[in-house]
Protein backbone atom coordinates (compact mmCIF):
# COMPACT_ATOMS: atom_id res chain seq x y z
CA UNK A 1 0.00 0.00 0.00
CA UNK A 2 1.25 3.24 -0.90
CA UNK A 3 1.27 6.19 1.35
CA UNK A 4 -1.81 7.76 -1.90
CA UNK A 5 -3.49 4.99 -0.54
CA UNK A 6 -3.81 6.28 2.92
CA UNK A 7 -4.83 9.59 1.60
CA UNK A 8 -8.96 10.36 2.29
CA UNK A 9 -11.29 10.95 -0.73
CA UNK A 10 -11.16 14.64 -2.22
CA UNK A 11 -14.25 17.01 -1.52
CA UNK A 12 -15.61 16.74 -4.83
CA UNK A 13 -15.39 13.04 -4.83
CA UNK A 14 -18.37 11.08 -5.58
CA UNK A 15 -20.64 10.42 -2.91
CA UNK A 16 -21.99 6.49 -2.14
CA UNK A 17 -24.68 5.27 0.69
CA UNK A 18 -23.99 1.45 1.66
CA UNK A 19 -27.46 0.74 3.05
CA UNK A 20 -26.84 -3.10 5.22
CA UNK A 21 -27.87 -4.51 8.15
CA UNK A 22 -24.54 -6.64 8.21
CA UNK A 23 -21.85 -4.49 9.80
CA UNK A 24 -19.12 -6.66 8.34
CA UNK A 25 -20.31 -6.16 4.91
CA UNK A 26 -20.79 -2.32 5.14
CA UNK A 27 -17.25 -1.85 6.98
CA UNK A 28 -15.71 -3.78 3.94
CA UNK A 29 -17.23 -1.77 1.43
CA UNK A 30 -16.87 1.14 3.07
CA UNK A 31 -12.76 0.22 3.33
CA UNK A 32 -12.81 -0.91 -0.42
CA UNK A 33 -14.88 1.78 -2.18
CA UNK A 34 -12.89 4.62 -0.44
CA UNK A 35 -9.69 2.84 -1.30
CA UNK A 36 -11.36 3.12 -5.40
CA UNK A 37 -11.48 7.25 -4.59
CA UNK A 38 -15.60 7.52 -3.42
CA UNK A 39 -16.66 9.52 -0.42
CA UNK A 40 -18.73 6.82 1.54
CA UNK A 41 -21.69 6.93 3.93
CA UNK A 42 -23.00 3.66 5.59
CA UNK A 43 -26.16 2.89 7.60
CA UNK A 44 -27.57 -0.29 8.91
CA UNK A 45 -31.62 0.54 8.13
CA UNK A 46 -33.66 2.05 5.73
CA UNK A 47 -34.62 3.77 8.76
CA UNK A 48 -31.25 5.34 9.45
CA UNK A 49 -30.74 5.85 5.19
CA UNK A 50 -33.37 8.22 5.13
CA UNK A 51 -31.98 10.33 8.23
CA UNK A 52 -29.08 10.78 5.84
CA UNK A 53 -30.99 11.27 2.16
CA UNK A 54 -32.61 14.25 3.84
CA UNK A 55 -29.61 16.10 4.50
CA UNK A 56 -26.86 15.03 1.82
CA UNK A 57 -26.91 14.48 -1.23
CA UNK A 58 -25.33 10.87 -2.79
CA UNK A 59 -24.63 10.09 -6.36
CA UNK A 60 -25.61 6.41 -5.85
CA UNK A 61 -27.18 3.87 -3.31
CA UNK A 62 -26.42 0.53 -2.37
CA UNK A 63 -28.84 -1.46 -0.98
CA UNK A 64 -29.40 -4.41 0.88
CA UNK A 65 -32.60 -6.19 -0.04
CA UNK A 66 -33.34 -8.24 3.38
CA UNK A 67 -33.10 -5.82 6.41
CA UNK A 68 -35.16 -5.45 9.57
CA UNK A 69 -37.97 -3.27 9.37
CA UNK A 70 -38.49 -1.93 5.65
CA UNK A 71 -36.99 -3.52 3.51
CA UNK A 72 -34.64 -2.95 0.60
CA UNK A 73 -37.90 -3.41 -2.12
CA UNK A 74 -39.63 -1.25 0.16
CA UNK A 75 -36.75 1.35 0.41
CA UNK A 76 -36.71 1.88 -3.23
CA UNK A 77 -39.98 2.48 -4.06
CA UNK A 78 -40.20 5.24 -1.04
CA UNK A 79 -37.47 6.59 -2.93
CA UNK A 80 -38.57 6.52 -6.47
CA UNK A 81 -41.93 8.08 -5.28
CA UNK A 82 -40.01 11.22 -3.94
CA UNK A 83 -39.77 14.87 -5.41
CA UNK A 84 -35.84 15.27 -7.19
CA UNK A 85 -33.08 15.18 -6.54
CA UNK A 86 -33.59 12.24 -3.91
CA UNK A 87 -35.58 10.03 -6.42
CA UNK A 88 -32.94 10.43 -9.47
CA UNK A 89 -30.07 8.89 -7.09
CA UNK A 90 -29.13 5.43 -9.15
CA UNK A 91 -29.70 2.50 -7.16
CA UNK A 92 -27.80 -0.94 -6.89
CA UNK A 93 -29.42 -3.41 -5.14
CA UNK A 94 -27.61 -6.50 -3.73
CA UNK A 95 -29.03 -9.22 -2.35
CA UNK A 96 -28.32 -13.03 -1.13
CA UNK A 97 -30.95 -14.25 -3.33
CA UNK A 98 -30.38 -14.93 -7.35
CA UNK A 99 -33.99 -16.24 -8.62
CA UNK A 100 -35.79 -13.96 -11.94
CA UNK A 101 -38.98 -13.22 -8.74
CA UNK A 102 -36.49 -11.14 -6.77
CA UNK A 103 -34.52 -9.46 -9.65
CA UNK A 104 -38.26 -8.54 -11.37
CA UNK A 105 -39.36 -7.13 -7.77
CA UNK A 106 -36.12 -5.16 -7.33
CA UNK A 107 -36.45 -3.59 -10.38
CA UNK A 108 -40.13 -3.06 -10.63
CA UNK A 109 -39.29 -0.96 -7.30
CA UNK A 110 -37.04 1.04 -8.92
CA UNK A 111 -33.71 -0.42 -8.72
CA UNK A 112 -31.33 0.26 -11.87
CA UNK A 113 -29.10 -2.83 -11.70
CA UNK A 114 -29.18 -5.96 -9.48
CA UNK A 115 -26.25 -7.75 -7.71
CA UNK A 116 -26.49 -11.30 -5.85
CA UNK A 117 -24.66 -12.06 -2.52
CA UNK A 118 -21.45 -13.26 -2.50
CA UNK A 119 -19.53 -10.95 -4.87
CA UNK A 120 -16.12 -9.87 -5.26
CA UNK A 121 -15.91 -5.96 -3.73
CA UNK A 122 -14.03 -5.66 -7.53
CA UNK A 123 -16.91 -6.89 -9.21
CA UNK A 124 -19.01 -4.63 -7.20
CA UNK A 125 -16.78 -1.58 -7.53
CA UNK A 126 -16.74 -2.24 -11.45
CA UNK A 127 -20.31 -1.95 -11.47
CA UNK A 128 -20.65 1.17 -9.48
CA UNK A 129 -18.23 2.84 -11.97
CA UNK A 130 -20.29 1.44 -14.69
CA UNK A 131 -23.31 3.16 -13.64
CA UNK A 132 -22.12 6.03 -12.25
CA UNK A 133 -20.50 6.73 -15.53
CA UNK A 134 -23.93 6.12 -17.76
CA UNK A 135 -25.60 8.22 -15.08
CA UNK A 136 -23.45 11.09 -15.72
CA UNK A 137 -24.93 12.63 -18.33
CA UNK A 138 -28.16 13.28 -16.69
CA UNK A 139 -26.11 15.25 -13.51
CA UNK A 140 -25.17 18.09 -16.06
CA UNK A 141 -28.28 20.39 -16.67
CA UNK A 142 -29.05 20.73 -20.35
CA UNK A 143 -30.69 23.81 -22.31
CA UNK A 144 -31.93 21.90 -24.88
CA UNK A 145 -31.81 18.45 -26.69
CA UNK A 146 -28.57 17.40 -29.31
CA UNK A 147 -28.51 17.30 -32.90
CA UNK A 148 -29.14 13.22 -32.68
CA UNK A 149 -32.28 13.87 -30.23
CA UNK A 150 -35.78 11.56 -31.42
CA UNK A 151 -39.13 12.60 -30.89
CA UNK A 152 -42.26 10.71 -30.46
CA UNK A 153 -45.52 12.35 -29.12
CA UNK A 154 -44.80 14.81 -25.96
CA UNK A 155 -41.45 13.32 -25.88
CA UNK A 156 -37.87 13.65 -26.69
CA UNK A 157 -34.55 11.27 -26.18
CA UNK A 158 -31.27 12.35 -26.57
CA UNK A 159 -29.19 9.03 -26.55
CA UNK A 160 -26.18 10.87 -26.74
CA UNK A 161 -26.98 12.37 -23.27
CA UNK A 162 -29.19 9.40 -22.49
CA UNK A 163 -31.94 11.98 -21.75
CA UNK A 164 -35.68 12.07 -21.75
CA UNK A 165 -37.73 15.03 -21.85
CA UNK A 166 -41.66 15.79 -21.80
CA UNK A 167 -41.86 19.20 -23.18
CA UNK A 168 -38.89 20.99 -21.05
CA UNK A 169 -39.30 18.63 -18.37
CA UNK A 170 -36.38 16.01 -17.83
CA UNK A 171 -37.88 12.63 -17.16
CA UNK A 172 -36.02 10.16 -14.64
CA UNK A 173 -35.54 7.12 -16.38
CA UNK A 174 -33.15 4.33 -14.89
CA UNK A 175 -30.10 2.60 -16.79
CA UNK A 176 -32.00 -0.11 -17.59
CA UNK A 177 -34.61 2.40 -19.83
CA UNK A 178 -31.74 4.41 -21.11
CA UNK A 179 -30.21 1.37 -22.37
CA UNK A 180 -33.48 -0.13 -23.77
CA UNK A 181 -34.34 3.33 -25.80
CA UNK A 182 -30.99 3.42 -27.13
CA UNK A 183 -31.07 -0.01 -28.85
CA UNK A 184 -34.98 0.61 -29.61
CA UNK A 185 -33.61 3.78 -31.63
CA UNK A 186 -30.55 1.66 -33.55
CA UNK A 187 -33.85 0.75 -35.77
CA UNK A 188 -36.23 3.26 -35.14
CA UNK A 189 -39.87 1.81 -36.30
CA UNK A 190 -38.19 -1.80 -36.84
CA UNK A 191 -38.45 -4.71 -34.12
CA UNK A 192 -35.87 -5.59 -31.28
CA UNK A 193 -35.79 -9.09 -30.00
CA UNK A 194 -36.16 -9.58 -26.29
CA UNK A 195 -32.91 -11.14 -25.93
CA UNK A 196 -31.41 -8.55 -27.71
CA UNK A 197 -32.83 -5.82 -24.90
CA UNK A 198 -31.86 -7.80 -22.31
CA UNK A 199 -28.26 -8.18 -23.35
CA UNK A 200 -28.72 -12.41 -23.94
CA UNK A 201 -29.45 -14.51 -20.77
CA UNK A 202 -32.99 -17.10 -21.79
CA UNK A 203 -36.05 -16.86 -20.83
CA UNK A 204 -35.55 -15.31 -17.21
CA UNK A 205 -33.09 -12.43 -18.50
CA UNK A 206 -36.55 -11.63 -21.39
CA UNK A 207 -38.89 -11.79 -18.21
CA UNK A 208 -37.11 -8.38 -16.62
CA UNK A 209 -37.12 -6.68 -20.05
CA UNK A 210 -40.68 -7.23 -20.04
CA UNK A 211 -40.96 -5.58 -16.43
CA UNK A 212 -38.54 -2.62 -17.65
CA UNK A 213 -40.46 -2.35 -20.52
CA UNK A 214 -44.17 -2.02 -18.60
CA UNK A 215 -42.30 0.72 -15.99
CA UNK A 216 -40.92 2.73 -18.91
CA UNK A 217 -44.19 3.07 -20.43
CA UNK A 218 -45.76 4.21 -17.30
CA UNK A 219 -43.28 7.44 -18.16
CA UNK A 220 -43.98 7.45 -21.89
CA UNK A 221 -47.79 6.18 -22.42
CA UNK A 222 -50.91 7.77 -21.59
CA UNK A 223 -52.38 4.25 -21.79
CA UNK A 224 -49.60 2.23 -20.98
CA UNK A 225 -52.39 -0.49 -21.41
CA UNK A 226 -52.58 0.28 -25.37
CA UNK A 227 -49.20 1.86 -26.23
CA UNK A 228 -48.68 4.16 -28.99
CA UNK A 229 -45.15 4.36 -28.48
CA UNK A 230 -43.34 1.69 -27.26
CA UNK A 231 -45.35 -1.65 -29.27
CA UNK A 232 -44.94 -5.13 -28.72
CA UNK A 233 -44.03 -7.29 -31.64
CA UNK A 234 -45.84 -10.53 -30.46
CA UNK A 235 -44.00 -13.63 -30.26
CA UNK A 236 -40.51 -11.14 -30.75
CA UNK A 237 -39.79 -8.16 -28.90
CA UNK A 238 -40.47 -3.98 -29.05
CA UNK A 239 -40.33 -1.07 -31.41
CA UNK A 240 -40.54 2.14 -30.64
CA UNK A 241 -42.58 4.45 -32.98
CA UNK A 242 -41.11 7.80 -33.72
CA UNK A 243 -42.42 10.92 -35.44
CA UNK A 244 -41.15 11.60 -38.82
């Protein structure tokens, strides 16, 4: 270890909330995610995350799934149903259990990526700088949309900024969505398999695309019941419908 090594994260370093009842687990990511340059807060409930959401501000959560009290599923959808900032923080949930039921609640709560228990903390920190860096874009206010922005109905997507608008409003959307509008637009008008959205994986990997898929056109769809937008291609996949 080098004497940088002993050095505490700058100011202006990113901010991180390690939300686990498991004190082991949230000292050692505490330890490793500093070491990797983050400023890090931990606390042991949903109960005692919130005490700190109200007065700081993080650039991402972690969160444990099974916790006394309210739990992580919970946690995350009190989140998502607050006013911004608080409810555009990313959120990665981790959690001991693997099966497509638990991934499809986590993210139907508002999670934006999904990590079973154990991991490697290098795994884990590879991750956070993976979605930390997609989620940059939206951090930076924007005047107006790019050159390469789409349009369809009241909406606009900017995949080079991985931003959606209604009108002048900025829409949260989570990885997940920003990731599934960007491959949607590849073709505008023409269908993308399920697999395809879902980066490979079977059948359980196409079941959370179709759960991303219903929560994104809650944002997009006046009816998300009968879609104008965002269409299913029975038997296949989506295609988005843009304006000409």
């Amino acid at each position: 270890m080098t004497e940088a090594d002993n050095l505490p994260p700058a100011d202006d370093a990113l901010h991180l909330l390690v939300v686990d009842d498991d004190r082991r687990i949230r000292n050692l990511l505490k330890r490793y995610l500093q070491g990797e340059g983050y400023r890090v807060t931990a606390a042991e409930s949903a109960e005692d995350a919130y005490a700190h959401l109200r007065g700081l501000h993080f650039d991402l959560i972690i969160l444990d799934v099974m916790m006394p009290g309210q739990s992580g599923y919970e946690f995350a959808a009190q989140i998502r149903a607050e006013n911004a900032p608080l409810a555009e923080a990313p959120i990665l949930m981790l959690t001991a259990r693997s099966e497509t039921e638990d991934r499809v609640k986590g993210l139907e709560a508002g999670a934006d990526d999904y990590m079973a228990k154990p991991f490697e903390p290098r795994e884990l920190a590879l991750r956070v700088a993976s979605i930390l860096r997609r989620a940059a874009p939206r951090m930076v206010a924007q005047s107006a949309p790019g050159q390469n922005a789409v349009r369809f109905g009241e909406f606009t997507f900017d995949p080079d900024r991985g931003e959606l608008r209604q009108g002048d409003e900025v829409i949260r959307i989570t990885e997940r969505e920003r990731d599934m509008l960007r491959l949607l637009l590849e073709t505008p008008g023409e269908a993308v398999s399920r697999e395809a959205l879902g980066g490979g994986g079977g059948a359980a990997n196409e079941r959370t695309v179709d759960v991303q898929v219903n929560r994104l056109r809650r944002k997009i769809e006046t009816d998300p019941a009968n879609p104008l937008h965002l269409q299913t291609v029975r038997g296949f996949g989506y295609k988005l419908a843009i304006d000409r």
